[in-house]
C-alpha atoms as a PDB file:
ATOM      1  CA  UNK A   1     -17.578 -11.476  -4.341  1.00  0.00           C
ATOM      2  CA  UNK A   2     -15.797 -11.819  -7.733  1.00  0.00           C
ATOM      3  CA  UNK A   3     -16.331  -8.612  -9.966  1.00  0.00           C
ATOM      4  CA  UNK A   4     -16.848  -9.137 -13.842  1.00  0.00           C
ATOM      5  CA  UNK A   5     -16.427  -6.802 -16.522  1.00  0.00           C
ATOM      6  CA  UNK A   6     -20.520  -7.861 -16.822  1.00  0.00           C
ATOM      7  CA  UNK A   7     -21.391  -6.570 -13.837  1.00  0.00           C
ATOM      8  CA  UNK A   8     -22.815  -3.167 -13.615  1.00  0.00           C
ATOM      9  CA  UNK A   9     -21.297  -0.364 -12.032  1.00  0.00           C
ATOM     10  CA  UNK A  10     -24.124   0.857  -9.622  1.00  0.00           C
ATOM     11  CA  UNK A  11     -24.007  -2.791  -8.394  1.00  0.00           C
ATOM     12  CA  UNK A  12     -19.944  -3.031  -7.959  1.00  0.00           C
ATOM     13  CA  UNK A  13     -20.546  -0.339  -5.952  1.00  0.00           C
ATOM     14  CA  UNK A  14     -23.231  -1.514  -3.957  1.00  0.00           C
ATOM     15  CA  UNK A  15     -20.593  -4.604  -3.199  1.00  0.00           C
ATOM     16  CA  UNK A  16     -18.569  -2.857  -1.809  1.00  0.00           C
ATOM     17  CA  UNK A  17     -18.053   0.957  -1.623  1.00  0.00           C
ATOM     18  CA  UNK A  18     -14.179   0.693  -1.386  1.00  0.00           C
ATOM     19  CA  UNK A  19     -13.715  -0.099  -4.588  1.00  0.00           C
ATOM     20  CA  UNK A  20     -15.027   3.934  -5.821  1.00  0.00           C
ATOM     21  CA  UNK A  21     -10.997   4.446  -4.527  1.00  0.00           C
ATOM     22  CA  UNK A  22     -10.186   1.950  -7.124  1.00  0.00           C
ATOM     23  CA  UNK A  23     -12.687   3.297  -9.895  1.00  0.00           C
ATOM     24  CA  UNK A  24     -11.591   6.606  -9.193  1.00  0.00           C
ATOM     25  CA  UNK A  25      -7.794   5.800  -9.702  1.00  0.00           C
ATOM     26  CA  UNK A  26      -8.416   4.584 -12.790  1.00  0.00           C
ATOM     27  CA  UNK A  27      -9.353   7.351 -14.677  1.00  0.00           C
ATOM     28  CA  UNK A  28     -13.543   7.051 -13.949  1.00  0.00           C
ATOM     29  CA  UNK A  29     -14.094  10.418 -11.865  1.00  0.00           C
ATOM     30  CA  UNK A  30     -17.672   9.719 -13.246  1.00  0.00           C
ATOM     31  CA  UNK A  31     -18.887   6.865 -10.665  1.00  0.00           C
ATOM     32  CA  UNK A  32     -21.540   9.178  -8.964  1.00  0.00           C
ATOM     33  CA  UNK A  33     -23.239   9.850 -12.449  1.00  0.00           C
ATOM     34  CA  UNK A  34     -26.544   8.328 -12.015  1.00  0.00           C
ATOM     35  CA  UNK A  35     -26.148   6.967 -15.869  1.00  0.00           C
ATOM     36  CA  UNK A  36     -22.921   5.441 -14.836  1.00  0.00           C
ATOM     37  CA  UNK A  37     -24.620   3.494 -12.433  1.00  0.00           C
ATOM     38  CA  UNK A  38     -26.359   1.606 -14.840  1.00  0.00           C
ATOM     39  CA  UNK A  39     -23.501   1.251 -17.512  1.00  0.00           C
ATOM     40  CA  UNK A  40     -21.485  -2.234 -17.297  1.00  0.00           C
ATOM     41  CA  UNK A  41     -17.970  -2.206 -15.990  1.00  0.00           C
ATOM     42  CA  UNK A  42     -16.597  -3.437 -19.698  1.00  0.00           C
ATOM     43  CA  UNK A  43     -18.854  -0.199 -21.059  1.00  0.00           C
ATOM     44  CA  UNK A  44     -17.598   2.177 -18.377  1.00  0.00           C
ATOM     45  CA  UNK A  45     -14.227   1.109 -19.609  1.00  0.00           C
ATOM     46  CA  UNK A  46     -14.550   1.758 -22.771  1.00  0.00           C
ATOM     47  CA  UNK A  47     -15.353   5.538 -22.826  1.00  0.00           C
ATOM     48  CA  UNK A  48     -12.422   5.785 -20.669  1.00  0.00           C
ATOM     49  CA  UNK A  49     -10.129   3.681 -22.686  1.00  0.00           C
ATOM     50  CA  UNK A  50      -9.492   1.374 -19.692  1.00  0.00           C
ATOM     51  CA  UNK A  51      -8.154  -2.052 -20.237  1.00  0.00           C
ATOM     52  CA  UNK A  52     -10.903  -3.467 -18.446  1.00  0.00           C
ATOM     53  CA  UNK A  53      -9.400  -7.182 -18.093  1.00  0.00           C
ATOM     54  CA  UNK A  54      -6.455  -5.065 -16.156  1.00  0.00           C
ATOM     55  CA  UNK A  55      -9.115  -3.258 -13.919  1.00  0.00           C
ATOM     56  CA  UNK A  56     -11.111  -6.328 -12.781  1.00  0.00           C
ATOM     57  CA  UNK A  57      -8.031  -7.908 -12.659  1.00  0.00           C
ATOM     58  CA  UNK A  58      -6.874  -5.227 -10.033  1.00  0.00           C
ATOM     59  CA  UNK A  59     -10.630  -4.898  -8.375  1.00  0.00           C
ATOM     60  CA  UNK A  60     -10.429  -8.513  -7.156  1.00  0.00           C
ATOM     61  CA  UNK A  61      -7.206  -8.012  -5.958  1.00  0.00           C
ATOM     62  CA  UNK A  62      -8.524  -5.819  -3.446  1.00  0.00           C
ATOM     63  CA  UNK A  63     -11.528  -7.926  -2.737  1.00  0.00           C
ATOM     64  CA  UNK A  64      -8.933 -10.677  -1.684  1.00  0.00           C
ATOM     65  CA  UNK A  65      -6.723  -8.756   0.261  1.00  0.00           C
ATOM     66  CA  UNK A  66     -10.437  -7.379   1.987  1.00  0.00           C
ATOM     67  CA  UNK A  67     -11.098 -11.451   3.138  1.00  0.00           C
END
């Protein structure tokens, strides 16, 4: 699955529950928050001041390596 800064958390998550780790590294210690769940990655980032191209950039990384 390719992630997109669209893509809302709750269902990143849903994806694939590895990537939390990732999340979590970043800075968003906030991923259980049910409003979290329904913010967009690119939103989520934001409030966090994330680079999110960096972050999905880094996220499908992962999923590769996962194949």
């Amino acid at each position: 699955m390719i992630i997109t800064k669209d893509m809302k958390i709750g269902d990143i998550i849903r994806a694939d529950f590895n990537i939390v780790e990732i999340l979590m590294g970043a800075g968003m210690h906030c991923v259980g928050c049910p409003s979290a769940q329904g913010e967009t990655l690119e939103q989520a980032c934001m409030v966090h001041g994330i680079d999110v191209d960096d972050l999905v950039e880094e996220i499908n990384q992962f999923e590769k390596s996962q194949a």
